[in-house]
PDB file of N, CA and C in Angstrom:
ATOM      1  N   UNK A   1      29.348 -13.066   3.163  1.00  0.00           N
ATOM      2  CA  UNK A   1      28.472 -12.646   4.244  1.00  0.00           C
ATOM      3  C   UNK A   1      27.138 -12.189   3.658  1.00  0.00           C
ATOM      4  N   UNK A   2      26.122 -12.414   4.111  1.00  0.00           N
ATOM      5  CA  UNK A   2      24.761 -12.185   4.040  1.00  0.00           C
ATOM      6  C   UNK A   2      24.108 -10.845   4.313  1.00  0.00           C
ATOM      7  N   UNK A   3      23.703 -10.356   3.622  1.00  0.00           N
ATOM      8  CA  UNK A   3      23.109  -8.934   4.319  1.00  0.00           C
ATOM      9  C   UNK A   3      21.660  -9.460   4.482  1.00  0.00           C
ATOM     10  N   UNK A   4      21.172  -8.484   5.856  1.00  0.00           N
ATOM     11  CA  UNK A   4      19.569  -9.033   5.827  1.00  0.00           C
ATOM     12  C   UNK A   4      19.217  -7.551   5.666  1.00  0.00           C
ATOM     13  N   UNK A   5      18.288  -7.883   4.273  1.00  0.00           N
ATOM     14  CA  UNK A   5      17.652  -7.074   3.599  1.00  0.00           C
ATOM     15  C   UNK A   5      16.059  -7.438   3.802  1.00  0.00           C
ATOM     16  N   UNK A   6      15.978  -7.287   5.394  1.00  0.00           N
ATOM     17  CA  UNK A   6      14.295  -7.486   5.156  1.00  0.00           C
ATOM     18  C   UNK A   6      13.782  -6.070   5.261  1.00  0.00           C
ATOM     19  N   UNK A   7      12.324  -5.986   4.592  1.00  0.00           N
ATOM     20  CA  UNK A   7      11.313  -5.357   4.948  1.00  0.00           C
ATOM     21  C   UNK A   7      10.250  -5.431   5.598  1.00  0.00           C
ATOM     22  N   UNK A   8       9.836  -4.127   5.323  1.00  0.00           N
ATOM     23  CA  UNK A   8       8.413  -3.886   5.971  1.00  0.00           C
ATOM     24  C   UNK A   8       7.422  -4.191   5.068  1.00  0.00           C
ATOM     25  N   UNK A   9       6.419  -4.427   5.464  1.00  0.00           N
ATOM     26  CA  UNK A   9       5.130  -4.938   4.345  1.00  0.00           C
ATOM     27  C   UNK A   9       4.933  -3.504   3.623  1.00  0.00           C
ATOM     28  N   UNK A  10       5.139  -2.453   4.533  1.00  0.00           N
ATOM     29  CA  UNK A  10       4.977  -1.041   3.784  1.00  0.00           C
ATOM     30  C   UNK A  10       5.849  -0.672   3.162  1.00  0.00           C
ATOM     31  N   UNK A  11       7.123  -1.475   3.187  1.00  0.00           N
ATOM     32  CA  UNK A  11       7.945  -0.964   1.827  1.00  0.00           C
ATOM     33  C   UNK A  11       7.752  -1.771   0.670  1.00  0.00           C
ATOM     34  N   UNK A  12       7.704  -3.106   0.863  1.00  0.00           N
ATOM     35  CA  UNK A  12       7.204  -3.761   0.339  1.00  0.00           C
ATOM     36  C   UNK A  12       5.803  -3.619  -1.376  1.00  0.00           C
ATOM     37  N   UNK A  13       5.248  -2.983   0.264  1.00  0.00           N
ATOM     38  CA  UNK A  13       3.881  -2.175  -1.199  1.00  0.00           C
ATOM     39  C   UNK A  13       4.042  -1.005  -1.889  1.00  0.00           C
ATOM     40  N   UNK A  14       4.883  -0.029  -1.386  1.00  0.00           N
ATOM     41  CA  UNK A  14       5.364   1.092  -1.789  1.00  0.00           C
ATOM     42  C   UNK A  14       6.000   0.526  -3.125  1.00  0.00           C
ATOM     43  N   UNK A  15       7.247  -0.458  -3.061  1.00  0.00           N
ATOM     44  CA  UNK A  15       8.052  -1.123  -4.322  1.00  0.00           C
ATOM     45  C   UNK A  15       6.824  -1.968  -5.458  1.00  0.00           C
ATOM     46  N   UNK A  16       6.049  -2.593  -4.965  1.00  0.00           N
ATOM     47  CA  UNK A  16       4.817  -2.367  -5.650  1.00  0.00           C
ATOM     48  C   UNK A  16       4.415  -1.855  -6.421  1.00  0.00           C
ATOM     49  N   UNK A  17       3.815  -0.787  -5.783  1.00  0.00           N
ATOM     50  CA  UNK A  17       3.562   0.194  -6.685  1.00  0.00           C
ATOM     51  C   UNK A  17       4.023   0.974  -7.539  1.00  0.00           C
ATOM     52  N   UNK A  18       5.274   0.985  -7.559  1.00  0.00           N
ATOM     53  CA  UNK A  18       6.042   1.601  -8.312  1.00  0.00           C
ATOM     54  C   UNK A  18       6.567   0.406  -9.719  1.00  0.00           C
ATOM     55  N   UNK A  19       6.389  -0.557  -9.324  1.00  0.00           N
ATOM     56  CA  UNK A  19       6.735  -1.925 -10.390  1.00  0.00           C
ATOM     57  C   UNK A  19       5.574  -1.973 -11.254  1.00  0.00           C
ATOM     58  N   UNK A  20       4.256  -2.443 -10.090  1.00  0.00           N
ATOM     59  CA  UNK A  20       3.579  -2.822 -11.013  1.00  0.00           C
ATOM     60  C   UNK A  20       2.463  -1.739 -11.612  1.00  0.00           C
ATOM     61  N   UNK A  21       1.757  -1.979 -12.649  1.00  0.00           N
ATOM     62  CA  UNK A  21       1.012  -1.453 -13.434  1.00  0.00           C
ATOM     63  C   UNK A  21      -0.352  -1.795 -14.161  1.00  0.00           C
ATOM     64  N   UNK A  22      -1.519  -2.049 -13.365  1.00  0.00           N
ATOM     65  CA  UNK A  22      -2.028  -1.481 -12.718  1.00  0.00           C
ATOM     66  C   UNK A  22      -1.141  -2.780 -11.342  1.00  0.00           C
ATOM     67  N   UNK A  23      -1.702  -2.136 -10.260  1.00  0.00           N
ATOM     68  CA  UNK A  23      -1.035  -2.881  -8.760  1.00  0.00           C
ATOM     69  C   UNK A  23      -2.815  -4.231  -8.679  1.00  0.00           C
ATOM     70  N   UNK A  24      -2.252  -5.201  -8.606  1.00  0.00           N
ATOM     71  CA  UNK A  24      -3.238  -5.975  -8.362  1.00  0.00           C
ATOM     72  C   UNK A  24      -3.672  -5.978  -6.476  1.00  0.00           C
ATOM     73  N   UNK A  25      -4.982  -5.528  -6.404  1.00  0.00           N
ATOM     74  CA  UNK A  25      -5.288  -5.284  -4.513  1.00  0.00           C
ATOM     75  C   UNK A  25      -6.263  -6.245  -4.848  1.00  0.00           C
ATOM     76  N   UNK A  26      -5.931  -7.310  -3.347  1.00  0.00           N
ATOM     77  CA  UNK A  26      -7.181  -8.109  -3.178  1.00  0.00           C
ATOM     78  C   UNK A  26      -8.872  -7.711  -2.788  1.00  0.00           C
ATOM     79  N   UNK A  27      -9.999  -8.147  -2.747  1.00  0.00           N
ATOM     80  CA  UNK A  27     -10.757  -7.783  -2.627  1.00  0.00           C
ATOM     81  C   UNK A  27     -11.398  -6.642  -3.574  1.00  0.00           C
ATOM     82  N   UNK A  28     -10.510  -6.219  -4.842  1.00  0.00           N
ATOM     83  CA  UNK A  28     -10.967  -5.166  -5.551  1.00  0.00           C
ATOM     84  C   UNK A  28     -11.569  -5.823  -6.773  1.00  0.00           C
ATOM     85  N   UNK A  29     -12.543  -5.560  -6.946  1.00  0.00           N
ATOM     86  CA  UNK A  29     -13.916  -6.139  -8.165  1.00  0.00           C
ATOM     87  C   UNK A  29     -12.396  -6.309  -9.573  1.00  0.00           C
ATOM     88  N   UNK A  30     -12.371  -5.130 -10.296  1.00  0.00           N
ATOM     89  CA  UNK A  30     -11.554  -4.849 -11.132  1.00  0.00           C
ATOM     90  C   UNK A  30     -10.808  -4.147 -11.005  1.00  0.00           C
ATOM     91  N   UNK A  31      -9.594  -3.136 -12.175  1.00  0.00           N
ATOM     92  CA  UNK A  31      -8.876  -2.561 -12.271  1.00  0.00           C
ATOM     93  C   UNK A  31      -9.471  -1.272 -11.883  1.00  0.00           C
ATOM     94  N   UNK A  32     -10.276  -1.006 -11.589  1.00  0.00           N
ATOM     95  CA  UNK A  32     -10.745   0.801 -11.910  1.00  0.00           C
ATOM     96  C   UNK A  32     -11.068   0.217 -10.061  1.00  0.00           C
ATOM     97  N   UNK A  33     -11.511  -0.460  -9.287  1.00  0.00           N
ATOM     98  CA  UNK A  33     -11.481  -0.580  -8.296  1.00  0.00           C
ATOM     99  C   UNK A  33     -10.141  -0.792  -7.566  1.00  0.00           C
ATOM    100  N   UNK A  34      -9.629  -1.075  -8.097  1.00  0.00           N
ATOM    101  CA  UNK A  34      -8.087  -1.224  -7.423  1.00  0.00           C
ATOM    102  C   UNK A  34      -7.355   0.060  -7.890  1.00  0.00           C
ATOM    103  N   UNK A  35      -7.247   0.684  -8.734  1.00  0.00           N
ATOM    104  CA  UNK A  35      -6.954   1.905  -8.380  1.00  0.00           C
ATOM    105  C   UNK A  35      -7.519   3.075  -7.715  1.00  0.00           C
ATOM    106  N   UNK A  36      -8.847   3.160  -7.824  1.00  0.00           N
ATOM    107  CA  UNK A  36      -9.825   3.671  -6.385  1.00  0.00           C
ATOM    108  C   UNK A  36      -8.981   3.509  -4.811  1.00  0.00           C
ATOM    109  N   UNK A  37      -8.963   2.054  -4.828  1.00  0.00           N
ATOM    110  CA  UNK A  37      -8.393   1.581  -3.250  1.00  0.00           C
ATOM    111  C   UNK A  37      -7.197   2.296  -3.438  1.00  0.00           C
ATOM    112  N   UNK A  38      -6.072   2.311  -3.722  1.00  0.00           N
ATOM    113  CA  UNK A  38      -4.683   2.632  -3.959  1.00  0.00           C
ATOM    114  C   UNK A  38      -4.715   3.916  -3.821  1.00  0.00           C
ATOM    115  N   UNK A  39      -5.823   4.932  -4.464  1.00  0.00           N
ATOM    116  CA  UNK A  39      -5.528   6.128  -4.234  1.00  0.00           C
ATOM    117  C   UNK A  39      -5.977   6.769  -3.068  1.00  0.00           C
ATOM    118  N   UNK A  40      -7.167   5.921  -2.732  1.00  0.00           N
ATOM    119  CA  UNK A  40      -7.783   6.072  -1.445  1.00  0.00           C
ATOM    120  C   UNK A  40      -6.627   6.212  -0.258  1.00  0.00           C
ATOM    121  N   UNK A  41      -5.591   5.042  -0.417  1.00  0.00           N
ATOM    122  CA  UNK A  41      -4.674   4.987   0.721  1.00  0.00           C
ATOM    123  C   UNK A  41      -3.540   6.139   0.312  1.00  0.00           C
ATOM    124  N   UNK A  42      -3.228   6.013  -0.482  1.00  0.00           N
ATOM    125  CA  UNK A  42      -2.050   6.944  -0.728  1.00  0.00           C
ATOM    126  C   UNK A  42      -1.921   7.940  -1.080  1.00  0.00           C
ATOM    127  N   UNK A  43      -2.988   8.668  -1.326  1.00  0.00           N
ATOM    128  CA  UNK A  43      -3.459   9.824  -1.396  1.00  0.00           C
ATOM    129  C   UNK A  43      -3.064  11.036  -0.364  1.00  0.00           C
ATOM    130  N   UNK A  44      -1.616  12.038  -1.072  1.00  0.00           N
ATOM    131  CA  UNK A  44      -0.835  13.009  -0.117  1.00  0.00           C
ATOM    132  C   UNK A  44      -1.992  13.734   0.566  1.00  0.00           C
ATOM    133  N   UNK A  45      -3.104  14.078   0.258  1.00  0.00           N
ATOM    134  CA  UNK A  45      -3.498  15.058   1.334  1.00  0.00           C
ATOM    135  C   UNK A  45      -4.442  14.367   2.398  1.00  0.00           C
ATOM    136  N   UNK A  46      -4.546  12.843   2.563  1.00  0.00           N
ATOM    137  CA  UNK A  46      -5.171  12.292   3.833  1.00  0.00           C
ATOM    138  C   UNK A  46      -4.155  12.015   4.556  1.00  0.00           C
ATOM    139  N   UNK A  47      -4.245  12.710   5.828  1.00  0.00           N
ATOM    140  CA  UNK A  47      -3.028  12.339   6.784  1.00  0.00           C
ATOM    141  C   UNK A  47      -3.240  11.226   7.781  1.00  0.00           C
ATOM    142  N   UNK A  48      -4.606  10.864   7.283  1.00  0.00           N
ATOM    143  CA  UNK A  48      -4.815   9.849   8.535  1.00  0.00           C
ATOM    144  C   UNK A  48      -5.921   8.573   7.674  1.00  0.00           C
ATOM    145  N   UNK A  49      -5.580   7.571   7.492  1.00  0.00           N
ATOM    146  CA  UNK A  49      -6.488   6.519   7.064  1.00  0.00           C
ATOM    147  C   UNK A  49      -8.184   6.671   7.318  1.00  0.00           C
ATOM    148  N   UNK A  50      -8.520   6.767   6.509  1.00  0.00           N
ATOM    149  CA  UNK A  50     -10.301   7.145   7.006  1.00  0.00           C
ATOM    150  C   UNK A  50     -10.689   5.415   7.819  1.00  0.00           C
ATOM    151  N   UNK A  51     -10.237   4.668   7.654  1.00  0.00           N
ATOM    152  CA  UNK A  51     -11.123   3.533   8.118  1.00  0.00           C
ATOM    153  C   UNK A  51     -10.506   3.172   9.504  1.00  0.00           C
ATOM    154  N   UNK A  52      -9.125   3.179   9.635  1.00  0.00           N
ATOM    155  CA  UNK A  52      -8.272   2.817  11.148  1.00  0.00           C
ATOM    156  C   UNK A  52      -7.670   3.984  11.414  1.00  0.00           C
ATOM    157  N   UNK A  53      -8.224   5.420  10.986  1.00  0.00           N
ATOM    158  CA  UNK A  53      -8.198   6.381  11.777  1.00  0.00           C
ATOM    159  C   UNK A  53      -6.561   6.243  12.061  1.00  0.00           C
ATOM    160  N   UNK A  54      -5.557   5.553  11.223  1.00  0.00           N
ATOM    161  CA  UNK A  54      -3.901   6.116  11.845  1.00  0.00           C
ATOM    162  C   UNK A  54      -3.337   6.642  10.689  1.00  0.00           C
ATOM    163  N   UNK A  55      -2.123   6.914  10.993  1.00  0.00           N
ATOM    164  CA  UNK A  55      -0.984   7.613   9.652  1.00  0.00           C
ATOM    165  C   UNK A  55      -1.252   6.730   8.656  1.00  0.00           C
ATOM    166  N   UNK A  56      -1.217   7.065   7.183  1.00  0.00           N
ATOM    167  CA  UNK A  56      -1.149   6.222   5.960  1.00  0.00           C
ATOM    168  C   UNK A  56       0.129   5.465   6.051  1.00  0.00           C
ATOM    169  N   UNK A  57       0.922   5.986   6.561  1.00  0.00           N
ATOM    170  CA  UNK A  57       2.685   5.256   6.649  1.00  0.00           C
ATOM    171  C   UNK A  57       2.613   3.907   7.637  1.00  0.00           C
ATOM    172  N   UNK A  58       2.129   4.128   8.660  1.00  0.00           N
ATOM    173  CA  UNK A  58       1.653   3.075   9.885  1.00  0.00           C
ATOM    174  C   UNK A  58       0.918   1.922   9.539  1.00  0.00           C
ATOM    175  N   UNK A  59      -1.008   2.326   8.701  1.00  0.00           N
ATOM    176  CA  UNK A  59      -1.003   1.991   7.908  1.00  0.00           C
ATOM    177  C   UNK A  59      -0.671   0.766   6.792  1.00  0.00           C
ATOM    178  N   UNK A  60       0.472   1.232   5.880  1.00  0.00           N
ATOM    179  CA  UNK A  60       1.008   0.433   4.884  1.00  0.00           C
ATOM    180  C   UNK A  60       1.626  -0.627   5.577  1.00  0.00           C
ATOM    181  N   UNK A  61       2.316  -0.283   6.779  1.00  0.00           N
ATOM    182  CA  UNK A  61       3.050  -1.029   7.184  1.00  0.00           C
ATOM    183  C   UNK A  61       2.687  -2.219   7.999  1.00  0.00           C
ATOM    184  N   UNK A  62       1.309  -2.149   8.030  1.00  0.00           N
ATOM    185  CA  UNK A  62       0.934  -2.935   8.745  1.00  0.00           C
ATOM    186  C   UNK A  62      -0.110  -4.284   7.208  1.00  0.00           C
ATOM    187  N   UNK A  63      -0.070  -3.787   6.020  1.00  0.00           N
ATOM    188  CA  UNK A  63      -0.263  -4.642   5.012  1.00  0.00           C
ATOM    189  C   UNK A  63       0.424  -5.651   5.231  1.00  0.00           C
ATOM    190  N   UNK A  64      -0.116  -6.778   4.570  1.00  0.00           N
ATOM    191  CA  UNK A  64       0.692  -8.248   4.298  1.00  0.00           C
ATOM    192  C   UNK A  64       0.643  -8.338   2.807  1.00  0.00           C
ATOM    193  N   UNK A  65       1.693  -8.501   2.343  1.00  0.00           N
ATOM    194  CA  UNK A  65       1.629  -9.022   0.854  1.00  0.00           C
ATOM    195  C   UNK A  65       2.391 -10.204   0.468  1.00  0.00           C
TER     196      UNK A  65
END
């Protein structure tokens, strides 16, 4: 029997980030820009995305990777 083990694009990037090293983000010039972006989003004390104004969790989940 099959288990369906799908995800969310936000777990998805969460496992990401935790794998890879540095995390490759599209649209980011280089490495020192892609970790900029990354911390920008995931950063514990913004509770709300500065650009779509929702939860960082909501957010992730709405990434495609």
């Amino acid at each position: 029997m099959q288990t369906n083990d799908v995800k969310s694009p936000g777990q998805k990037f969460r496992e990401a980030l935790k794998t890879e090293s540095p995390l490759q983000i599209v649209g980011a010039i280089n490495a020192n820009h892609a970790l900029l972006a990354q911390q920008a989003v995931l950063h514990p004390s913004l509770e709300y995305n500065r650009l779509a104004n929702t939860p960082v969790d909501e957010f992730m989940d709405l990434l495609v990777i």
